[in-house]
Protein backbone atom coordinates (compact mmCIF):
# COMPACT_ATOMS: atom_id res chain seq x y z
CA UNK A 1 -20.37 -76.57 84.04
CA UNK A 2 -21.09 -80.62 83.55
CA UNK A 3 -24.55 -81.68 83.76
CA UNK A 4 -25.79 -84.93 84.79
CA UNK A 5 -29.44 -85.61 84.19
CA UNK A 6 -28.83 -89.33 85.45
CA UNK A 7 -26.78 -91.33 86.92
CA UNK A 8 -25.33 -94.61 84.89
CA UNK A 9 -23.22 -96.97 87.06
CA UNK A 10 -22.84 -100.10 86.04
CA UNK A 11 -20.14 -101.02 89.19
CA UNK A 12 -23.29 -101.31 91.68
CA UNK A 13 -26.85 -101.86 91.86
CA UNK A 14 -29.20 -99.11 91.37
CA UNK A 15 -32.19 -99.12 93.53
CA UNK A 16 -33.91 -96.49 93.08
CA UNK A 17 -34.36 -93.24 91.40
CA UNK A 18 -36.14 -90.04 93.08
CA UNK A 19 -36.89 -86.60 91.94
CA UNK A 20 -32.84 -85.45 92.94
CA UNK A 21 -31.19 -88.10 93.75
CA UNK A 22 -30.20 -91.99 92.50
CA UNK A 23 -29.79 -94.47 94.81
CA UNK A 24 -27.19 -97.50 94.52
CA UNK A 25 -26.62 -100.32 96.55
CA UNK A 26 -23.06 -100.54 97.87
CA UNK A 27 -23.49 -103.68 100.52
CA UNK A 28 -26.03 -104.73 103.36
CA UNK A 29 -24.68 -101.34 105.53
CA UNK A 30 -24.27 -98.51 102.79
CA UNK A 31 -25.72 -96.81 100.22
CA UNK A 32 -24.00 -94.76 97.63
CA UNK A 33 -26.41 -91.40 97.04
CA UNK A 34 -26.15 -89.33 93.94
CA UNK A 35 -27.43 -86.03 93.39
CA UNK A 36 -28.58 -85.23 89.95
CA UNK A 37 -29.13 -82.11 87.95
CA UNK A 38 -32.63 -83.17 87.70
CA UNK A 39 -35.11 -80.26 88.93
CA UNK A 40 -38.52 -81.09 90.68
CA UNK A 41 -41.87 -78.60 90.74
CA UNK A 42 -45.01 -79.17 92.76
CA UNK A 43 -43.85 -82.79 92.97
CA UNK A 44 -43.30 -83.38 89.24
CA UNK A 45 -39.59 -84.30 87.90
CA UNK A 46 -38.78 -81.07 85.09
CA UNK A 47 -37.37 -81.87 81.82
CA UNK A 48 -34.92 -79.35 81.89
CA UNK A 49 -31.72 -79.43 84.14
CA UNK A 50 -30.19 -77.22 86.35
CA UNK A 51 -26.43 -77.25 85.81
CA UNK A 52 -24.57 -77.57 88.35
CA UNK A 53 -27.30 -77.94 91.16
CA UNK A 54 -25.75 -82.11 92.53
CA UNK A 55 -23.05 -80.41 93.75
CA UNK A 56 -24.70 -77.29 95.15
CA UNK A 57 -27.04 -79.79 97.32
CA UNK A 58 -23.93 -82.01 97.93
CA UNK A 59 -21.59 -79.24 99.51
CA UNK A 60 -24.06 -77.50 101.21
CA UNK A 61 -25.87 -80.58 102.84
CA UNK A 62 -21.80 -81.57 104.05
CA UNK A 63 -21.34 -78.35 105.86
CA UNK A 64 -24.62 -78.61 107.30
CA UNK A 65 -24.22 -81.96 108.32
CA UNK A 66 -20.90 -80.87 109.55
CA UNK A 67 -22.10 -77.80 111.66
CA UNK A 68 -25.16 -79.82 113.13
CA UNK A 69 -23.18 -83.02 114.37
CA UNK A 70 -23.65 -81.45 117.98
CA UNK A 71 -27.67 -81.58 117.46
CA UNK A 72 -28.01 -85.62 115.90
CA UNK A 73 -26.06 -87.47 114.23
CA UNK A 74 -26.00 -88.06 110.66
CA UNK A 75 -25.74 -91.19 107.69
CA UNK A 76 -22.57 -90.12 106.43
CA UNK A 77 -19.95 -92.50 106.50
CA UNK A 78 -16.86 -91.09 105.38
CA UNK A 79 -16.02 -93.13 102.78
CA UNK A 80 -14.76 -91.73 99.67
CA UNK A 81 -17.92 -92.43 96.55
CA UNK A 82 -15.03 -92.53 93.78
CA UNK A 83 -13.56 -95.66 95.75
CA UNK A 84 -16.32 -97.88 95.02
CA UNK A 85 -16.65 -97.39 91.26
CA UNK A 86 -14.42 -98.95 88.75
CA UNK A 87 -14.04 -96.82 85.50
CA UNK A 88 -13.20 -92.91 85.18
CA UNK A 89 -16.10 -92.40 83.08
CA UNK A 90 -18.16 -93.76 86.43
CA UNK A 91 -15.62 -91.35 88.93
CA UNK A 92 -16.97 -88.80 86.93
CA UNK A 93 -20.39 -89.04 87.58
CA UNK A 94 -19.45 -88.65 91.32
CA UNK A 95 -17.33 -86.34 91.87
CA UNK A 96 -18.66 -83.51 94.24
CA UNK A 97 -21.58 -84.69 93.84
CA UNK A 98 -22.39 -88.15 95.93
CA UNK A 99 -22.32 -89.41 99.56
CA UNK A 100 -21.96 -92.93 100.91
CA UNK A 101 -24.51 -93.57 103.64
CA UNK A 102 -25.62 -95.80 106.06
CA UNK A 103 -28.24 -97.72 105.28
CA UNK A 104 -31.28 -97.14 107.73
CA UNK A 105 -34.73 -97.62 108.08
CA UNK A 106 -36.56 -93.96 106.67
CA UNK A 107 -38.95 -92.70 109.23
CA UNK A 108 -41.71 -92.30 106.80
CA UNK A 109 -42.30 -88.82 107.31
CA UNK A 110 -41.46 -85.33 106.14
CA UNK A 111 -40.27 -83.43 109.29
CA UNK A 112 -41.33 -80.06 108.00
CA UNK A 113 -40.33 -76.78 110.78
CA UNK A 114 -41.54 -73.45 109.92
CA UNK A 115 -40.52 -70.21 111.09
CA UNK A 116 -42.20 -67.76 108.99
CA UNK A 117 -45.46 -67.71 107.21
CA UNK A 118 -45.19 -68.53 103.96
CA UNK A 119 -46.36 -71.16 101.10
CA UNK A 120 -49.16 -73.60 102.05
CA UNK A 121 -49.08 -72.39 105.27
CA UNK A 122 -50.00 -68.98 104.28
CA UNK A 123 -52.64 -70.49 102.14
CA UNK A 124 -54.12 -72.28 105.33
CA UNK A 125 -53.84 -69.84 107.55
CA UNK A 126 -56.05 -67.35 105.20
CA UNK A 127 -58.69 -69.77 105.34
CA UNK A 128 -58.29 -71.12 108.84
CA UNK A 129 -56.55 -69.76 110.73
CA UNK A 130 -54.00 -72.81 111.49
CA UNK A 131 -51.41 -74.77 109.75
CA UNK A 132 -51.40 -78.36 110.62
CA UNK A 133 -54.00 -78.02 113.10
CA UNK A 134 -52.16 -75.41 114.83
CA UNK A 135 -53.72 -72.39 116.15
CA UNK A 136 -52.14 -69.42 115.43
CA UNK A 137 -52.57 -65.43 116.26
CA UNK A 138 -54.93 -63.37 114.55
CA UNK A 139 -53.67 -60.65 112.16
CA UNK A 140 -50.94 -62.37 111.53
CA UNK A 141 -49.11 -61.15 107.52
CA UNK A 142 -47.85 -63.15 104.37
CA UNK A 143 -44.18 -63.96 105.44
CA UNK A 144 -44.37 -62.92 109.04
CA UNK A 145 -42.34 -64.31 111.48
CA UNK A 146 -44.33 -67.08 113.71
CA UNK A 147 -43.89 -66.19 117.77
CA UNK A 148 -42.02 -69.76 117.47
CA UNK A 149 -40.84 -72.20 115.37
CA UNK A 150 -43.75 -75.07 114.40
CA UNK A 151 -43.30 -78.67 113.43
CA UNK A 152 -45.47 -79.59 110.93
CA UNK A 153 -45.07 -82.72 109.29
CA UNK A 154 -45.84 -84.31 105.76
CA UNK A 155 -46.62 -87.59 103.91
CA UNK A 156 -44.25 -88.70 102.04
CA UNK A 157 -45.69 -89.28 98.61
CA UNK A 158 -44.60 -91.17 95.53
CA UNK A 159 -43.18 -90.00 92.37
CA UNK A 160 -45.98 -87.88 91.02
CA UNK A 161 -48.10 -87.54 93.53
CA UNK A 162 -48.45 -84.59 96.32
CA UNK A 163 -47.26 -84.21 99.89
CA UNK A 164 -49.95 -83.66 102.44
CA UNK A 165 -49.40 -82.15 105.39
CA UNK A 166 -50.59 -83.73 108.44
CA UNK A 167 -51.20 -82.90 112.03
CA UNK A 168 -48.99 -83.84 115.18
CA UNK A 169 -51.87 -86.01 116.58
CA UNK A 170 -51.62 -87.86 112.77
CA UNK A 171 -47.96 -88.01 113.08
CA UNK A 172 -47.92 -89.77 116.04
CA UNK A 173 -50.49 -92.38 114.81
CA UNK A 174 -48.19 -93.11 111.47
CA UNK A 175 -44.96 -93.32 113.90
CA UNK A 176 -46.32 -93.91 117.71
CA UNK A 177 -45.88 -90.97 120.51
CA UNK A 178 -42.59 -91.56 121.35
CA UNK A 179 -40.99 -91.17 117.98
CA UNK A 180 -43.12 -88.69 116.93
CA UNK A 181 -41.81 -86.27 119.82
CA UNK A 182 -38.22 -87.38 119.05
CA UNK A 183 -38.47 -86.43 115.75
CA UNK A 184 -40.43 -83.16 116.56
CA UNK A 185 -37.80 -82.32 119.25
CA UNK A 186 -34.64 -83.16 117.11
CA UNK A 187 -36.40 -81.28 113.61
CA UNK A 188 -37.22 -77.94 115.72
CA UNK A 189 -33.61 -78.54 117.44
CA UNK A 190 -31.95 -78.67 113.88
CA UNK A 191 -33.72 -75.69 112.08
CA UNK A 192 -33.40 -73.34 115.45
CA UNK A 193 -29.64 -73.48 115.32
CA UNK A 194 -29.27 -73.61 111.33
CA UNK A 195 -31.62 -70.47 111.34
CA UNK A 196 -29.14 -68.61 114.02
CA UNK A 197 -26.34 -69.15 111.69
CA UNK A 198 -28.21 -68.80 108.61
CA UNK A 199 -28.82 -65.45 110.02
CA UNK A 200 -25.56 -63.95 110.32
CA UNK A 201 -24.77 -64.85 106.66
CA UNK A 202 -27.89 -62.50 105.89
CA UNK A 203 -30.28 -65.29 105.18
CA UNK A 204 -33.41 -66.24 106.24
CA UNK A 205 -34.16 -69.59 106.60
CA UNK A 206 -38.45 -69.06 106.29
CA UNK A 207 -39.04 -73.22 106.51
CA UNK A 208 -37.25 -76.28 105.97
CA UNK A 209 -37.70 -80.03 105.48
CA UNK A 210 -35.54 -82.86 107.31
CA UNK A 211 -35.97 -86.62 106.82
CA UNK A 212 -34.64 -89.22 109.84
CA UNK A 213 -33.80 -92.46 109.77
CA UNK A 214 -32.90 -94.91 112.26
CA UNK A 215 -30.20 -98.38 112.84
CA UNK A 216 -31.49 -101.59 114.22
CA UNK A 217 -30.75 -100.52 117.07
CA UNK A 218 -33.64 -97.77 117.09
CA UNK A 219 -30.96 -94.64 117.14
CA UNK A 220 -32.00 -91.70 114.62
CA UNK A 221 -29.78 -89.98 112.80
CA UNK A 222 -30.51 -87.16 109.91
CA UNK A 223 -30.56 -88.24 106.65
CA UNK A 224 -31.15 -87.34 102.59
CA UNK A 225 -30.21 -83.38 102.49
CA UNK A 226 -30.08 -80.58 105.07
CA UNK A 227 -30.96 -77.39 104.85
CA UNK A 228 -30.32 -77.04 100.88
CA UNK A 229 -32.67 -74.44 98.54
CA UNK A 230 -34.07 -77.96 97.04
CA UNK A 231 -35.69 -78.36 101.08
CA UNK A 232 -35.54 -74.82 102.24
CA UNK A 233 -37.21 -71.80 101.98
CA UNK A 234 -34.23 -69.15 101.99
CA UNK A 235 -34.52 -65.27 101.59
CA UNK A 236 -32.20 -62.85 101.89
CA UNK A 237 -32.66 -60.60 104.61
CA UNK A 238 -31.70 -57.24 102.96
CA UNK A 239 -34.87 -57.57 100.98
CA UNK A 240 -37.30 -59.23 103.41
CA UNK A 241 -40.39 -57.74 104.48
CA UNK A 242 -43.42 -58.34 105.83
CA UNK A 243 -46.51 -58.78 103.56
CA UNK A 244 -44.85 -59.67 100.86
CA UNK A 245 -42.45 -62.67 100.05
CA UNK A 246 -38.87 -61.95 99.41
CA UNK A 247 -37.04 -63.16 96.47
CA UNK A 248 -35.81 -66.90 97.49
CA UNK A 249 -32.40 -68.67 96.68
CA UNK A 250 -33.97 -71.59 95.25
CA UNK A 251 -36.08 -72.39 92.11
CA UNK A 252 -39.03 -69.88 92.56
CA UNK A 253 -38.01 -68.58 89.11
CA UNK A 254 -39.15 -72.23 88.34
CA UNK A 255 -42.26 -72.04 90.06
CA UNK A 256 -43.28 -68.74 89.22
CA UNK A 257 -43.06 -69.44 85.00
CA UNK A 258 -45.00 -72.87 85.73
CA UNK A 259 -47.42 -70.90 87.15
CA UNK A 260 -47.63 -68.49 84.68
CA UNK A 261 -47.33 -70.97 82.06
CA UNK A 262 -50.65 -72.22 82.22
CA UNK A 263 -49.39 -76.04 83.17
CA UNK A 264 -52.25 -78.21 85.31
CA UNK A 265 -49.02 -79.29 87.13
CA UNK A 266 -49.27 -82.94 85.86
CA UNK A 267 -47.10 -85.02 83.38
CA UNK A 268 -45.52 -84.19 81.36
CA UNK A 269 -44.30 -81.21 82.63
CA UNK A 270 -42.99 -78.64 80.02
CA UNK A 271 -39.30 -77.75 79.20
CA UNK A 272 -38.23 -74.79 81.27
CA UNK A 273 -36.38 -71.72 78.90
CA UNK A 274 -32.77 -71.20 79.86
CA UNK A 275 -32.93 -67.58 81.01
CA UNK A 276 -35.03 -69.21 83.79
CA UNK A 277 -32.42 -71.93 84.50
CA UNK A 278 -29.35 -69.57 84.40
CA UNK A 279 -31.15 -67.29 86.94
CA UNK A 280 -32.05 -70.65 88.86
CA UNK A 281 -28.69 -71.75 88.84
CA UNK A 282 -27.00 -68.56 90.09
CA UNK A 283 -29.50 -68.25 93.05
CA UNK A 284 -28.60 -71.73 94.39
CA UNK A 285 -24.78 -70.42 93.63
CA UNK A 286 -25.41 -67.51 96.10
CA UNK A 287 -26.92 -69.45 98.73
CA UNK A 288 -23.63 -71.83 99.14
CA UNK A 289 -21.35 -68.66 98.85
CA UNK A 290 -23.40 -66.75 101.57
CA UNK A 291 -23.48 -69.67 103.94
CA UNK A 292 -20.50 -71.28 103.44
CA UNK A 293 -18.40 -67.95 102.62
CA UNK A 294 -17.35 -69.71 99.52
């Protein structure tokens, strides 16, 4: 399977380059997005590759896009992204891998919804008792199911630095109250009808991130990903149980050898051994067959 570390198109402007994806300029109105190999821990871009992951996050985020038109609309445009490049070597890069987007203002937010316990929520829950400033029920177990869905947003940090999480109350000082609940609203709209489907494929979807944007205009519309194992915490339900959690389809292989490695989670980050990328790889290769019944 092709890898592609980074992008290198010389027909349009690059603008940017994240922990996934590159970002190109096409005109005033669009954006040509392309999804990399490149693998991100603990907010730190990995050395090492995971072949054949762009196109994992690109199909997957199209049939969720797809399946969640009814909820908000979305920044695809339905162009073609091989149309706007000019060599083969360039087409290349794209294919299967790349949307073109509308170009809209990011709300500068993580919309984070969780359903189960799990992560840094399970971390701050042990301690207080909350996550995000919510109260939660006593007793409650590593990788439990919440009574409902919570929205608990995130900063949005640069390259290299960490995410924080944030309370509502914070939220709505960053965007103002009546954005805040539209985004609230529209993220716990989103992951409640992804998780219903998700669950008749046999997976769990534990937690998720969305990002929104919006036109002049003021209209949101989901944007970046949706619902992939890069922003989703996905378990398979045949091995779930309470206490404990499940083996995800996503790069917890990843996580757990940094961990184990002994890394202080900083740059430079160290190369990752291929047994642990081939098992990577296959997970994120399960989760687009389960969902999409590929």
């Amino acid at each position: 399977m092709s890898v592609l570390l980074e992008s290198n198109l010389t027909s349009l402007t690059l603008l940017h380059r994240g922990k996934v994806r590159d970002i190109y300029e096409v005109d005033d109105d669009r954006l040509l997005i392309v999804q990399t190999d490149r693998l991100s821990a603990f907010d730190v871009i990995l050395p090492t590759p995971v072949p054949g992951k762009g196109q994992v996050l690109t199909s997957l985020s199209n049939f969720w896009f797809d399946k969640l038109i009814n909820v908000l609309p979305n920044h695809l445009t339905g162009i073609k992204p091989e149309s706007l490049v000019n060599t083969d070597a360039e087409r290349a890069q794209l294919t299967g891998r790349a949307f073109v987007v509308k170009r809209l203002r990011p709300v500068p937010i993580e919309a984070i919804v969780r359903g189960y316990l799990a992560g840094s929520a399970w971390k701050e829950y042990q301690q207080t008792g909350t996550v995000c400033g919510i109260k939660l029920p006593a007793d409650l177990q590593e990788a439990q199911k919440l009574p409902q869905p919570i929205f608990t947003p995130s900063t949005k940090a640069a390259a290299g630095e960490h995410d924080e999480n944030i309370s509502f109350e914070q939220a709505t000082k960053l965007l103002g109250i009546p954005r805040a609940n539209a985004v609230r609203h529209a993220a716990l709209s989103l992951y409640t009808q992804a998780a219903e489907y998700a669950a008749t494929k046999g997976i769990i979807i534990a937690d998720t991130k969305f990002e929104f944007g919006t036109d002049s205009s003021g209209k949101m519309y989901l944007i970046d990903e949706a619902l992939t194992p890069d922003s989703s915490r996905l378990w398979p339900v045949d091995q779930y149980n309470v206490g404990s959690n499940p083996p995800s389809f996503d790069k917890q292989f990843v996580r757990d050898w940094l961990e184990a490695s002994g890394w202080n989670k900083q740059l430079p980050a160290p190369k990752i051994p291929a047994d642990i990328i081939e098992k990577t790889a296959g997970k994120y290769q399960e989760a687009v067959r389960l969902l999409m019944d590929a």
